[in-house]
PDB file of N, CA and C in Angstrom:
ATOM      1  N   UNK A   1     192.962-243.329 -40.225  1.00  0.00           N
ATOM      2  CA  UNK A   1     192.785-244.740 -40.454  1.00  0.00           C
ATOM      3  C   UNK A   1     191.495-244.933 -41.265  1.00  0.00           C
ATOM      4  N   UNK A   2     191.584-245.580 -42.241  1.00  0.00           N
ATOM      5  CA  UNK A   2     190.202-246.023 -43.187  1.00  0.00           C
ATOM      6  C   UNK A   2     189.374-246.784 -42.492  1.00  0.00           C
ATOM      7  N   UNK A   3     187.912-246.597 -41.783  1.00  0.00           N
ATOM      8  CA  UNK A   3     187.287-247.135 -41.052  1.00  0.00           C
ATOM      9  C   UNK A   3     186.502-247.895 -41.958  1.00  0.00           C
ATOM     10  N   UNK A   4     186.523-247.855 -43.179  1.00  0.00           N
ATOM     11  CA  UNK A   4     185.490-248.551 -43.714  1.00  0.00           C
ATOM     12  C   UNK A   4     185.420-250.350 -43.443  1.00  0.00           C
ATOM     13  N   UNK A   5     186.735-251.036 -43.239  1.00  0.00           N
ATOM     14  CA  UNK A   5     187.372-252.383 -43.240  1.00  0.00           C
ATOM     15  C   UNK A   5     185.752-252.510 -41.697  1.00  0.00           C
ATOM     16  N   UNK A   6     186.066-251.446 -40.877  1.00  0.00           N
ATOM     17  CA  UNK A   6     185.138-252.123 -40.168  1.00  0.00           C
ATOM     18  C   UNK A   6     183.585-252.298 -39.539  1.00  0.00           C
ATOM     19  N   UNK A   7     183.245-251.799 -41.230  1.00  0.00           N
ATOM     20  CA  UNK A   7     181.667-251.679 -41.181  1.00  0.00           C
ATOM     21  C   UNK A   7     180.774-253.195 -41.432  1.00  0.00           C
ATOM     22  N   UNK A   8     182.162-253.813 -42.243  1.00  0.00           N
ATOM     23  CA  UNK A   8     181.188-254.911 -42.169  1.00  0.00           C
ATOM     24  C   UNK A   8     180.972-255.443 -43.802  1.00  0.00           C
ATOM     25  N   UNK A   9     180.805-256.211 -44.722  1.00  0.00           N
ATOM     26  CA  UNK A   9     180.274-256.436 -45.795  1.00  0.00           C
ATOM     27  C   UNK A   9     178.708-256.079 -46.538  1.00  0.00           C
ATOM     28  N   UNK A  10     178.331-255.617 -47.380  1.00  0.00           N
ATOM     29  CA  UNK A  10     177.476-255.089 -47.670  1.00  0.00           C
ATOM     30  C   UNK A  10     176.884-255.723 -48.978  1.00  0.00           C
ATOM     31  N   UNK A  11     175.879-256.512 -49.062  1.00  0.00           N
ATOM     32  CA  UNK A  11     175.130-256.571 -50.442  1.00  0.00           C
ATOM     33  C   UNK A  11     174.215-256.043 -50.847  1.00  0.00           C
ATOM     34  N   UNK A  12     174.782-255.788 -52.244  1.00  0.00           N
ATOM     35  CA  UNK A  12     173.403-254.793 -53.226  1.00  0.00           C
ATOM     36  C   UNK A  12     172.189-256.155 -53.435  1.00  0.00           C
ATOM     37  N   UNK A  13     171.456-255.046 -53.453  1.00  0.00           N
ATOM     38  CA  UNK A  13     169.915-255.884 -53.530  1.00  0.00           C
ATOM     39  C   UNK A  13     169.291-255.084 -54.129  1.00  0.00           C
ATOM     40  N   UNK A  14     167.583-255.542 -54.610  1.00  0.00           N
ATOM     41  CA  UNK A  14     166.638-254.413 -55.445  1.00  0.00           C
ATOM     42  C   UNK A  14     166.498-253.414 -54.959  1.00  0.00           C
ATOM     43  N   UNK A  15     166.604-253.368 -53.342  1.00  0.00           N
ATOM     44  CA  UNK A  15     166.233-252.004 -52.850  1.00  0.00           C
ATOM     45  C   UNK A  15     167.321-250.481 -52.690  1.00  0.00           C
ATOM     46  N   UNK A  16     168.934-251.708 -53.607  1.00  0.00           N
ATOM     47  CA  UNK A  16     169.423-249.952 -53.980  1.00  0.00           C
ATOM     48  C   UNK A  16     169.475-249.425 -55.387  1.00  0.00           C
ATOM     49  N   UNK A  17     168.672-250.397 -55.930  1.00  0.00           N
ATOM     50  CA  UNK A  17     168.343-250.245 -57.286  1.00  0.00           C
ATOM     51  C   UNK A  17     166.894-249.656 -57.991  1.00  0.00           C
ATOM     52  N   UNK A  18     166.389-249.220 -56.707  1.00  0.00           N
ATOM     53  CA  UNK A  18     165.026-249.004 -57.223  1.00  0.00           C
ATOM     54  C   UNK A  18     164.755-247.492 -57.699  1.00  0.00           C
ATOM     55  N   UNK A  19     165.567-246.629 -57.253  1.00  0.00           N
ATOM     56  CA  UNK A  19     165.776-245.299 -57.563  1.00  0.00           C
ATOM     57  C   UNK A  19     166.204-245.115 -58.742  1.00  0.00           C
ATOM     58  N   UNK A  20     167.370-246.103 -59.279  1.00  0.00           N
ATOM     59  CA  UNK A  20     167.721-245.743 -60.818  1.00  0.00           C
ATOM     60  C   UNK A  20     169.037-246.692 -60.409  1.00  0.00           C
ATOM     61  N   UNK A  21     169.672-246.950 -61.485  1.00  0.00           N
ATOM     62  CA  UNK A  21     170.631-248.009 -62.179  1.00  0.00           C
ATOM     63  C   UNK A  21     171.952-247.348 -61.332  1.00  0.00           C
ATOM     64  N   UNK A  22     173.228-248.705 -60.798  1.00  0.00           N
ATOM     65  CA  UNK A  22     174.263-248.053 -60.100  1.00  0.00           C
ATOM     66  C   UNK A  22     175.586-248.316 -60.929  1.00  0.00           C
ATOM     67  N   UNK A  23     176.330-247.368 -60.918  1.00  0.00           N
ATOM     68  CA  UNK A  23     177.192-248.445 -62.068  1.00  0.00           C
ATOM     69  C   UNK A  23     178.459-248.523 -60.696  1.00  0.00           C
ATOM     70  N   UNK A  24     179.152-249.934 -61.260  1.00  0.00           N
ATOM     71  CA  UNK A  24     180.204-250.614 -60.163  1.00  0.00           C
ATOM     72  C   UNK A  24     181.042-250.931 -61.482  1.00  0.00           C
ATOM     73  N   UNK A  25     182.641-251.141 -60.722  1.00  0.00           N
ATOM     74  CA  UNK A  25     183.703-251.747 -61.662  1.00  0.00           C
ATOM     75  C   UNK A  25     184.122-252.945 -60.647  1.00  0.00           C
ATOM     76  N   UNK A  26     184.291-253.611 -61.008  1.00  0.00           N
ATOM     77  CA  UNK A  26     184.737-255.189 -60.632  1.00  0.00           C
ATOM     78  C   UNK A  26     185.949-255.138 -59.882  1.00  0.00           C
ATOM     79  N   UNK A  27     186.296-255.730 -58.857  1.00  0.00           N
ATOM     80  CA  UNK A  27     187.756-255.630 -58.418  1.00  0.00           C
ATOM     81  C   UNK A  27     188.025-257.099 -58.547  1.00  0.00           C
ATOM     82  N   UNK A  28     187.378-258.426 -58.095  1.00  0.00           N
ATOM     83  CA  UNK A  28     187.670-259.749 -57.872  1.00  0.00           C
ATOM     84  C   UNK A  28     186.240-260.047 -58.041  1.00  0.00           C
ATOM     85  N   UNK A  29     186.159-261.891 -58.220  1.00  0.00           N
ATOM     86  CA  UNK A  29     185.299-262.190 -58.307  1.00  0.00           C
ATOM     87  C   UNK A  29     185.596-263.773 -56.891  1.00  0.00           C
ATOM     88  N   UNK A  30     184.752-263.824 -56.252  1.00  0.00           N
ATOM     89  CA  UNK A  30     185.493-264.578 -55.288  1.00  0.00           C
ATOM     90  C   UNK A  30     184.404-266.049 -54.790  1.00  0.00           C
ATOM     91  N   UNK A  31     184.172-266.652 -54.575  1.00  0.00           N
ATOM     92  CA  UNK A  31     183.472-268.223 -53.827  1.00  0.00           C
ATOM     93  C   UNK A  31     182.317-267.489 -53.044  1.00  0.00           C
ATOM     94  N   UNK A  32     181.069-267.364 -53.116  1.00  0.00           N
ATOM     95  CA  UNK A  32     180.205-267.368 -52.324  1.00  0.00           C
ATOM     96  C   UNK A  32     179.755-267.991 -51.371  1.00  0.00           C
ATOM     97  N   UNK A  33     178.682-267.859 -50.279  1.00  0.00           N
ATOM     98  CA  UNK A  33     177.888-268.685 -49.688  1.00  0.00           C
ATOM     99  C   UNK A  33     176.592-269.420 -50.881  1.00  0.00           C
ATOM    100  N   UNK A  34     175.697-270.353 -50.306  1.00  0.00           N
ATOM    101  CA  UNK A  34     174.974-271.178 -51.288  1.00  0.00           C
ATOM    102  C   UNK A  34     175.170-271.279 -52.748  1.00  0.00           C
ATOM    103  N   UNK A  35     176.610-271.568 -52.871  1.00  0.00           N
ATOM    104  CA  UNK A  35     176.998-272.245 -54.316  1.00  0.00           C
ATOM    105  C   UNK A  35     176.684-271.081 -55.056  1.00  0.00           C
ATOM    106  N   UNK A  36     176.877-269.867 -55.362  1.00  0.00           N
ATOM    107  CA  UNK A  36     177.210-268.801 -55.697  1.00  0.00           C
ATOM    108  C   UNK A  36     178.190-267.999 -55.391  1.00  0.00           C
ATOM    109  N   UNK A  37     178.462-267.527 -56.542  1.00  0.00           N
ATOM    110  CA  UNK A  37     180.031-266.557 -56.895  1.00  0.00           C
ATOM    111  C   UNK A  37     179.527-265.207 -56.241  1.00  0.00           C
ATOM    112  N   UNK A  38     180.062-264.640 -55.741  1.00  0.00           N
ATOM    113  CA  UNK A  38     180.486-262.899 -55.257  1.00  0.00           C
ATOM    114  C   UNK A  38     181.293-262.325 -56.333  1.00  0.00           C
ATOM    115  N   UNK A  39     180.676-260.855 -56.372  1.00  0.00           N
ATOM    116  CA  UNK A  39     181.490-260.629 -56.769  1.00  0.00           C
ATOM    117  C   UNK A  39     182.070-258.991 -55.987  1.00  0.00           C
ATOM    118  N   UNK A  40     183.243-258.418 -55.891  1.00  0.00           N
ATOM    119  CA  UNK A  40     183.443-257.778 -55.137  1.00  0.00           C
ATOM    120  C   UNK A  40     183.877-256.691 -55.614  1.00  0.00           C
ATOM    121  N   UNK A  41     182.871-255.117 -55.468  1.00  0.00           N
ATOM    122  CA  UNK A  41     183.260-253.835 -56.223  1.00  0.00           C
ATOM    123  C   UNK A  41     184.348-253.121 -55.694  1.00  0.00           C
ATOM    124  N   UNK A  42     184.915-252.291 -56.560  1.00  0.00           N
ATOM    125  CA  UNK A  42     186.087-251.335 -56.151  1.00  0.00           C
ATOM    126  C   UNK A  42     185.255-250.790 -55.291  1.00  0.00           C
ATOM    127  N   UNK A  43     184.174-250.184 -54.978  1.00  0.00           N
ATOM    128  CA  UNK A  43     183.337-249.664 -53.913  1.00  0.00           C
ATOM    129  C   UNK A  43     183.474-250.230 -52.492  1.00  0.00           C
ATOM    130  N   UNK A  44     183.659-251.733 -52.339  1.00  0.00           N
ATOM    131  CA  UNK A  44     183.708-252.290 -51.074  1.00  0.00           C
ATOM    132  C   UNK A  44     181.975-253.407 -51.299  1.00  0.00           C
ATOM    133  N   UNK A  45     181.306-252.450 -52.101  1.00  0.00           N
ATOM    134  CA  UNK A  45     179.793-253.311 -52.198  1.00  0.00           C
ATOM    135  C   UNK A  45     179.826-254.832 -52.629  1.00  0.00           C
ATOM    136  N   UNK A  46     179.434-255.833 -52.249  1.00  0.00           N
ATOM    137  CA  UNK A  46     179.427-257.096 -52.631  1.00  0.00           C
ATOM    138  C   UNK A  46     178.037-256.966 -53.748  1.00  0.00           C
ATOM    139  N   UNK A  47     178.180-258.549 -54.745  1.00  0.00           N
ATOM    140  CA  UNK A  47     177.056-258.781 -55.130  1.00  0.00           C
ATOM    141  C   UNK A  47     176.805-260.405 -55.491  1.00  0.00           C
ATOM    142  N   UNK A  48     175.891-261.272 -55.419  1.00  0.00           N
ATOM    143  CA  UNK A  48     175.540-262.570 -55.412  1.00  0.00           C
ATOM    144  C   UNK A  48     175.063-262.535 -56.778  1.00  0.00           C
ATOM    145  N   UNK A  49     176.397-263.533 -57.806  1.00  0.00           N
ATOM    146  CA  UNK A  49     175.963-263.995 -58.720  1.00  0.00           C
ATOM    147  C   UNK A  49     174.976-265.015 -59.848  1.00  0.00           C
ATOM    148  N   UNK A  50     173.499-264.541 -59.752  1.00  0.00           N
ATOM    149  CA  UNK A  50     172.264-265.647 -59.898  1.00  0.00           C
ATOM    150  C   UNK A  50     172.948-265.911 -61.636  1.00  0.00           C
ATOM    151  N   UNK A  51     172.321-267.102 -61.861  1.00  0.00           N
ATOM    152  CA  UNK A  51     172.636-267.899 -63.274  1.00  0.00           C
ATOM    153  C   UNK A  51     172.150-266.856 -64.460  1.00  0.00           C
ATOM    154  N   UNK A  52     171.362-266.177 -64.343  1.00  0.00           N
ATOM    155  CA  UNK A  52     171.134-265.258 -65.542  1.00  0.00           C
ATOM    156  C   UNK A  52     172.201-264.111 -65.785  1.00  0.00           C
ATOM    157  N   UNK A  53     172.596-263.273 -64.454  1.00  0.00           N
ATOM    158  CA  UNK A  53     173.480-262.479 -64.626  1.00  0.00           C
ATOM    159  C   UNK A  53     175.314-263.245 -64.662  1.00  0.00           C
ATOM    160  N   UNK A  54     174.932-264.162 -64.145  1.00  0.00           N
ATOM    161  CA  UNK A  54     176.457-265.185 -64.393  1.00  0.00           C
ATOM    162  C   UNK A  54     176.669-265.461 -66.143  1.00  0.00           C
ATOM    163  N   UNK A  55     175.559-265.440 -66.987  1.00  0.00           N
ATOM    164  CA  UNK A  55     175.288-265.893 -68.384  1.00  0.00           C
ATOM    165  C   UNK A  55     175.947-264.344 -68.994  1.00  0.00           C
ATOM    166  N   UNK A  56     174.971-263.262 -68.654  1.00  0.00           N
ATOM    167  CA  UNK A  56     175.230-262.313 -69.258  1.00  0.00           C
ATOM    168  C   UNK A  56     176.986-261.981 -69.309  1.00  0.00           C
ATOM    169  N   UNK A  57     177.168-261.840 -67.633  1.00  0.00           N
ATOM    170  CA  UNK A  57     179.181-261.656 -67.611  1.00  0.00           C
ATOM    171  C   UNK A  57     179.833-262.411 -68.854  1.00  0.00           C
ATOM    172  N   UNK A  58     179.559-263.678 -68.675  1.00  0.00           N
ATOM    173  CA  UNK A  58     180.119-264.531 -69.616  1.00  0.00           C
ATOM    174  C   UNK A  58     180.653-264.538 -70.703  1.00  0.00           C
ATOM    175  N   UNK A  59     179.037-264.212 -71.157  1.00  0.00           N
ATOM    176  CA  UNK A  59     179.299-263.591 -72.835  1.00  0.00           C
ATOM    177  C   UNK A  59     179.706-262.501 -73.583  1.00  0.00           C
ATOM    178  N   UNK A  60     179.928-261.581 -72.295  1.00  0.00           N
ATOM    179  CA  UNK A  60     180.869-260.130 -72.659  1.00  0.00           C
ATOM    180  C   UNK A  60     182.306-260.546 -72.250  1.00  0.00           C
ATOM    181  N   UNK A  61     182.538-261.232 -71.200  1.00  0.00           N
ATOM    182  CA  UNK A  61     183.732-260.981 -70.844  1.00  0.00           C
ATOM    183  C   UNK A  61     184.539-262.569 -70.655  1.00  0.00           C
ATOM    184  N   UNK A  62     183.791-263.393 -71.030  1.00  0.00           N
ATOM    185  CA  UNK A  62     184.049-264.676 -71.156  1.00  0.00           C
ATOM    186  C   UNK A  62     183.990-265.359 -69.790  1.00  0.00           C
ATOM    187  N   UNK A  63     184.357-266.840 -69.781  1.00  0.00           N
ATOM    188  CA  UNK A  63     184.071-267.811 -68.513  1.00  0.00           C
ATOM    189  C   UNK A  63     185.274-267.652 -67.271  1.00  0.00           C
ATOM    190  N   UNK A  64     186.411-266.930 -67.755  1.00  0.00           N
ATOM    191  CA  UNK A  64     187.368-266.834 -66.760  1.00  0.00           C
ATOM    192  C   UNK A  64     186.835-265.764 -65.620  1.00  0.00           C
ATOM    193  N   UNK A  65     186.524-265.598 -64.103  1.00  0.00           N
ATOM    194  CA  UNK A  65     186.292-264.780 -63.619  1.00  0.00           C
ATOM    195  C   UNK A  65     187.352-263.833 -63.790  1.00  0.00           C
ATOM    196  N   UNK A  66     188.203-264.312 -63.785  1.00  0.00           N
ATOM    197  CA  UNK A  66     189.295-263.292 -63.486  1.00  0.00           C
ATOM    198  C   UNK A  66     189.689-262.316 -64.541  1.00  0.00           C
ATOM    199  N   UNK A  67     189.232-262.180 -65.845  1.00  0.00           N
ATOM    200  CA  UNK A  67     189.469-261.689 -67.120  1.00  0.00           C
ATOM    201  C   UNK A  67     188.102-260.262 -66.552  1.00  0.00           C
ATOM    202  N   UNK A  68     187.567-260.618 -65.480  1.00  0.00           N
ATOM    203  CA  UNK A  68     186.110-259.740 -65.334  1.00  0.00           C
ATOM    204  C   UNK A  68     186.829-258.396 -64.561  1.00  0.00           C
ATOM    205  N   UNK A  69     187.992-258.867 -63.568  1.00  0.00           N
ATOM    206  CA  UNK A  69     188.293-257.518 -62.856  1.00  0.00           C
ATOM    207  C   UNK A  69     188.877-256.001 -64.182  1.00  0.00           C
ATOM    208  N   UNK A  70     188.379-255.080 -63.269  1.00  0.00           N
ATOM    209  CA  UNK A  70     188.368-253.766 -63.833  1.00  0.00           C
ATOM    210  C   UNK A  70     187.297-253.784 -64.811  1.00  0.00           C
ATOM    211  N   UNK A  71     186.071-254.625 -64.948  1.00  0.00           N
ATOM    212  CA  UNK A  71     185.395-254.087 -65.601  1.00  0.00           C
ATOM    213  C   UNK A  71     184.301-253.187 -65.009  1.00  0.00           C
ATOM    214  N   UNK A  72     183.480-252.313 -66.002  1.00  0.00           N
ATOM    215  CA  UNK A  72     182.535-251.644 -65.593  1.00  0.00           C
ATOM    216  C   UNK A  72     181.014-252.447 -65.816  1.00  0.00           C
ATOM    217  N   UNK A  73     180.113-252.023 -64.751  1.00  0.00           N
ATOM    218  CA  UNK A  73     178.944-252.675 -65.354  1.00  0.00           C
ATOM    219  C   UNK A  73     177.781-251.871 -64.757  1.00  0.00           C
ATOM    220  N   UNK A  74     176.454-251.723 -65.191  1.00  0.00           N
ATOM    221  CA  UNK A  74     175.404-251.464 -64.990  1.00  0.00           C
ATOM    222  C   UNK A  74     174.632-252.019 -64.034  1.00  0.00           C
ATOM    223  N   UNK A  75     174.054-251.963 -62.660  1.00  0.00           N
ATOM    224  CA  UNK A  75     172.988-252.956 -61.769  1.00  0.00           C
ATOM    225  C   UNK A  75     171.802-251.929 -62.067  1.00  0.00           C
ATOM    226  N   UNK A  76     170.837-252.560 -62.363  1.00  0.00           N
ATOM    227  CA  UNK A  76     169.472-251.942 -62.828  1.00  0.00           C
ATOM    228  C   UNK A  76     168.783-252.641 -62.249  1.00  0.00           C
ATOM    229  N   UNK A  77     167.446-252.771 -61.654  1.00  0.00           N
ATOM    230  CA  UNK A  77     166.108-253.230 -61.922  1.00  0.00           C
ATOM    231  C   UNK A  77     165.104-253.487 -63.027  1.00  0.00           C
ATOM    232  N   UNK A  78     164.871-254.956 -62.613  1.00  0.00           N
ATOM    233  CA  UNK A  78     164.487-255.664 -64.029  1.00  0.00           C
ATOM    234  C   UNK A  78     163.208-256.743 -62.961  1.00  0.00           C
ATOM    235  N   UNK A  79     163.341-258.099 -63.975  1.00  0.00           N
ATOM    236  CA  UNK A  79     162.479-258.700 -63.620  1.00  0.00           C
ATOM    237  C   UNK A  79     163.343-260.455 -64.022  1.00  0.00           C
ATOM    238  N   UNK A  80     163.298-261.175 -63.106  1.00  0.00           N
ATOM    239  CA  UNK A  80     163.512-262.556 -63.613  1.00  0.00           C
ATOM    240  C   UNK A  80     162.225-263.699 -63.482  1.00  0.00           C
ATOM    241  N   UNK A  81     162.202-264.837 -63.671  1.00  0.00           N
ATOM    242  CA  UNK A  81     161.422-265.948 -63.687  1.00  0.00           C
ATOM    243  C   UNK A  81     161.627-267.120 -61.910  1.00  0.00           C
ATOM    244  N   UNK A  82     161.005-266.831 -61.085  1.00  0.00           N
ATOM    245  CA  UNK A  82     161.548-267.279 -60.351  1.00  0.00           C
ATOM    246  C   UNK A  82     160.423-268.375 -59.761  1.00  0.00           C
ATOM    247  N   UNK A  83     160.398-269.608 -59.709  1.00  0.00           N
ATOM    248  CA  UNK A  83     159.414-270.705 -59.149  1.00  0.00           C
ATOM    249  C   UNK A  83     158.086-270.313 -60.029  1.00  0.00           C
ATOM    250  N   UNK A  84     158.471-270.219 -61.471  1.00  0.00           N
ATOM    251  CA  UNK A  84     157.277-269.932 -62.123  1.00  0.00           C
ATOM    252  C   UNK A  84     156.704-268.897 -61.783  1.00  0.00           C
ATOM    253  N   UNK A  85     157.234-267.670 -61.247  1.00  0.00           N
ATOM    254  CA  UNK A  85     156.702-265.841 -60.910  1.00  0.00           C
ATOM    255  C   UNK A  85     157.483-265.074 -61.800  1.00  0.00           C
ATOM    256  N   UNK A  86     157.242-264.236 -61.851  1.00  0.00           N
ATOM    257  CA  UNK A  86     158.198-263.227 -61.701  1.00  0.00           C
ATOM    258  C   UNK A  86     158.037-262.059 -60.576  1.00  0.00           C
ATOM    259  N   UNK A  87     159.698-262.047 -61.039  1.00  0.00           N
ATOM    260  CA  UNK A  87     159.925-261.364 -59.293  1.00  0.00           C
ATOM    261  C   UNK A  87     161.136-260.246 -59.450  1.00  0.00           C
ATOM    262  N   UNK A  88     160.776-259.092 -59.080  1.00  0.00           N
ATOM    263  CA  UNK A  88     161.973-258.214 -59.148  1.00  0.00           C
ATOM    264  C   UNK A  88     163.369-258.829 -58.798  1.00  0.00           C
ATOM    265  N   UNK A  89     164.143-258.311 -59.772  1.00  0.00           N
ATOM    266  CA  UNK A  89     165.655-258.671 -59.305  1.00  0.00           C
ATOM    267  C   UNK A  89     166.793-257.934 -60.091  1.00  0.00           C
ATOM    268  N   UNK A  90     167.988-257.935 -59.125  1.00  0.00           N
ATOM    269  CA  UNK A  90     169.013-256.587 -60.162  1.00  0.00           C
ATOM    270  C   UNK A  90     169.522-257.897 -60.867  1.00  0.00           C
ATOM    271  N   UNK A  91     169.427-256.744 -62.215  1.00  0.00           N
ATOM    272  CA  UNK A  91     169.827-257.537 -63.322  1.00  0.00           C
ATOM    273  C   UNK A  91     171.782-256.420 -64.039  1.00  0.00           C
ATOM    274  N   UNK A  92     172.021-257.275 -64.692  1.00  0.00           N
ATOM    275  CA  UNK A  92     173.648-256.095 -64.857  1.00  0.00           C
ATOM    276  C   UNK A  92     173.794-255.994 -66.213  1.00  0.00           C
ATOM    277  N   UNK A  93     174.138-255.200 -66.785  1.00  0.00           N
ATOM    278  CA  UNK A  93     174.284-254.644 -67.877  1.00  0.00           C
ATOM    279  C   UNK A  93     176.270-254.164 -68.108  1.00  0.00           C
ATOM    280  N   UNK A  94     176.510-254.827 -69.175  1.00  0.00           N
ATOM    281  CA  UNK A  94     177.877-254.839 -69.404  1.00  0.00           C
ATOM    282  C   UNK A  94     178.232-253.239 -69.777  1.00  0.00           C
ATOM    283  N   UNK A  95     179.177-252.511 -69.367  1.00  0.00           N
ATOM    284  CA  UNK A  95     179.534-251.084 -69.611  1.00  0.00           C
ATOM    285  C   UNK A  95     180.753-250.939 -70.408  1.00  0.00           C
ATOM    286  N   UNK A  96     181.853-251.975 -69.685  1.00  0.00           N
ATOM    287  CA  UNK A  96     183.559-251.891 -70.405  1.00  0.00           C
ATOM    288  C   UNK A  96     183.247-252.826 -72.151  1.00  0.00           C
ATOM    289  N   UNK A  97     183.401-252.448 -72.967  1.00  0.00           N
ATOM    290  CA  UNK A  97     183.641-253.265 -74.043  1.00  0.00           C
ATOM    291  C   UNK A  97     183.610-255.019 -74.027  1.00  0.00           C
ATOM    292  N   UNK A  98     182.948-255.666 -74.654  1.00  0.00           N
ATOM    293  CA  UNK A  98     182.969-257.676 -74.244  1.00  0.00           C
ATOM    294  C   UNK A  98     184.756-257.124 -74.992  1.00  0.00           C
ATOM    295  N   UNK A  99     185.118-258.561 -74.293  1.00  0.00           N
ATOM    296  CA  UNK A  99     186.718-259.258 -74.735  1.00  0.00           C
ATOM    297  C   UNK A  99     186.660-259.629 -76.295  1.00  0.00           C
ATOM    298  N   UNK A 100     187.556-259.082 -77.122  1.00  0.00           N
ATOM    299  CA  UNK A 100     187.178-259.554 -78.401  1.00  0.00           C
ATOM    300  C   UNK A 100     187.827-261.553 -78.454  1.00  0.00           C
ATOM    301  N   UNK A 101     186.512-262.056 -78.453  1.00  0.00           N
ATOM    302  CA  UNK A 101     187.153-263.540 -78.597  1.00  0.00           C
ATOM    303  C   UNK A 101     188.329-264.275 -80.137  1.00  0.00           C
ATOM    304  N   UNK A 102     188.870-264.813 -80.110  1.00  0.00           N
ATOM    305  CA  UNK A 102     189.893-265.073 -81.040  1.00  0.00           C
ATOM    306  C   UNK A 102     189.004-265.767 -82.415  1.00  0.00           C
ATOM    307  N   UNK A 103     189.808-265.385 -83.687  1.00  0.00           N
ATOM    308  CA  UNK A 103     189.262-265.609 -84.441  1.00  0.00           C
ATOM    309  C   UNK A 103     189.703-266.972 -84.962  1.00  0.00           C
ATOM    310  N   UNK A 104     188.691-268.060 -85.312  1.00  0.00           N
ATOM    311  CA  UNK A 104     188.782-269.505 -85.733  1.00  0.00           C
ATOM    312  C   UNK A 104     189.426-268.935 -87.224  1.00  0.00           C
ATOM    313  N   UNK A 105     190.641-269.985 -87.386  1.00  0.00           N
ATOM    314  CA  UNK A 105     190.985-270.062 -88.387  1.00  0.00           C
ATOM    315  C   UNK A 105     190.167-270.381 -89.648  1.00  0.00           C
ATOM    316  N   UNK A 106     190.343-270.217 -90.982  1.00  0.00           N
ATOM    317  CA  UNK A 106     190.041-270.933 -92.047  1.00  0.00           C
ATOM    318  C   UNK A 106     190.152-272.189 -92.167  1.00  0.00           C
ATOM    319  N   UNK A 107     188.898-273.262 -92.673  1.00  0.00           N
ATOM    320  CA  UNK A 107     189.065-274.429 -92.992  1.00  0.00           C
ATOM    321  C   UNK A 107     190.349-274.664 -93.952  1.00  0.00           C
ATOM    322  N   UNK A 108     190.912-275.739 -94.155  1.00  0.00           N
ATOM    323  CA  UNK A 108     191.745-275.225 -94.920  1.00  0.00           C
ATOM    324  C   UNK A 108     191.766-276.249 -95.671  1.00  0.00           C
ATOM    325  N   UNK A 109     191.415-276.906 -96.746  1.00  0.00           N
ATOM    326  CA  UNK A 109     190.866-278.083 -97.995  1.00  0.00           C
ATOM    327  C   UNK A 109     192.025-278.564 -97.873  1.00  0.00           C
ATOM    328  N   UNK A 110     191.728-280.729 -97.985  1.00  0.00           N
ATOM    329  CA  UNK A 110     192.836-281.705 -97.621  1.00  0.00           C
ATOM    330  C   UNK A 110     193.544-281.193 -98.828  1.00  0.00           C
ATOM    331  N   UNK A 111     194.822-281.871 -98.839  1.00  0.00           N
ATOM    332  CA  UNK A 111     195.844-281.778 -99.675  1.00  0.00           C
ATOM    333  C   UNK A 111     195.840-283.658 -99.968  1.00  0.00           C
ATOM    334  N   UNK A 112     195.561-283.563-101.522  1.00  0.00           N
ATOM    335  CA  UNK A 112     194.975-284.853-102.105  1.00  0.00           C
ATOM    336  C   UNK A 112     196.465-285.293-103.238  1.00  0.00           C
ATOM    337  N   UNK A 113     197.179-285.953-103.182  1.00  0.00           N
ATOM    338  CA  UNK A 113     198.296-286.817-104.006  1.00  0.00           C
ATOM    339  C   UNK A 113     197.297-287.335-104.892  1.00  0.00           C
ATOM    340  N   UNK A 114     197.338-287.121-106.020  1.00  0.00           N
ATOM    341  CA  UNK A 114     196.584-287.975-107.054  1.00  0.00           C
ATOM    342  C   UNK A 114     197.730-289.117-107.369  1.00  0.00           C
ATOM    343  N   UNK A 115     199.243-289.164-106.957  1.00  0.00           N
ATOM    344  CA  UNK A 115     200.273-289.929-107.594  1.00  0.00           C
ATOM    345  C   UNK A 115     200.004-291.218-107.234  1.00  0.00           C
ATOM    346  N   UNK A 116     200.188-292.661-107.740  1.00  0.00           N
ATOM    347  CA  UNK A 116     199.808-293.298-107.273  1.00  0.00           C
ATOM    348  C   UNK A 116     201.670-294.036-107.166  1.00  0.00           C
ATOM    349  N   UNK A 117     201.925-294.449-105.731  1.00  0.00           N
ATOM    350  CA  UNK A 117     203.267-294.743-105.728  1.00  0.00           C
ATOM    351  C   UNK A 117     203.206-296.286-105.910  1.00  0.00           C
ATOM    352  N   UNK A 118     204.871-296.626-107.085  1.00  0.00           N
ATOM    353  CA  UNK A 118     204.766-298.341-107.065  1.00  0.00           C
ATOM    354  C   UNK A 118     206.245-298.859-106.254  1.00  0.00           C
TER     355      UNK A 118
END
């Protein structure tokens, strides 16, 4: 029987990041406690999504959480801005390729009738 279901939930924090960078792949991204997103590793490890690393996901992998599962990513130790400090905090680093976003068409110049109808 897989005992792991009953160890309990687990969040990464700076202190498993302080040894060196962990890499995780995404399984879901799910509703947090205090108005923050989780997100939940193929590992079983949870992690609490702060607005800087919510920015970074974004822009690799766009605003849909769900476009995020199976990706790979980097948790490192870094530094953010916090109540005017700074203060250690894991920061994530994108690993799987960003989503290539769709390409905007060509403008495409009005189509002008010079005819004048009577």
């Amino acid at each position: 029987m897989d005992m792991s279901k009953f160890s309990g939930e687990t969040f990464l924090k700076v202190s498993d990041v302080k040894d060196g960078p962990l890499q995780e792949q995404i399984a879901l991204v799910r509703e947090g406690r205090f108005g923050k997103p989780d997100i939940v590793f193929e590992s079983g490890s949870l992690f609490s999504i702060n607005a800087t690393n919510n920015r970074i996901l974004c822009r690799a992998y766009g605003a849909d959480s769900d476009a995020w599962a199976g990706k790979e990513i980097e948790l490192y130790l870094g530094e953010i801005e916090f109540q005017k400090e700074m203060r250690p905090a894991v920061l994530i680093r994108p690993i799987s390729p960003p989503i290539k976003k769709p390409k905007k068409p060509p403008a495409q110049k009005p189509d002008f009738n010079d005819e004048v109808a009577f």
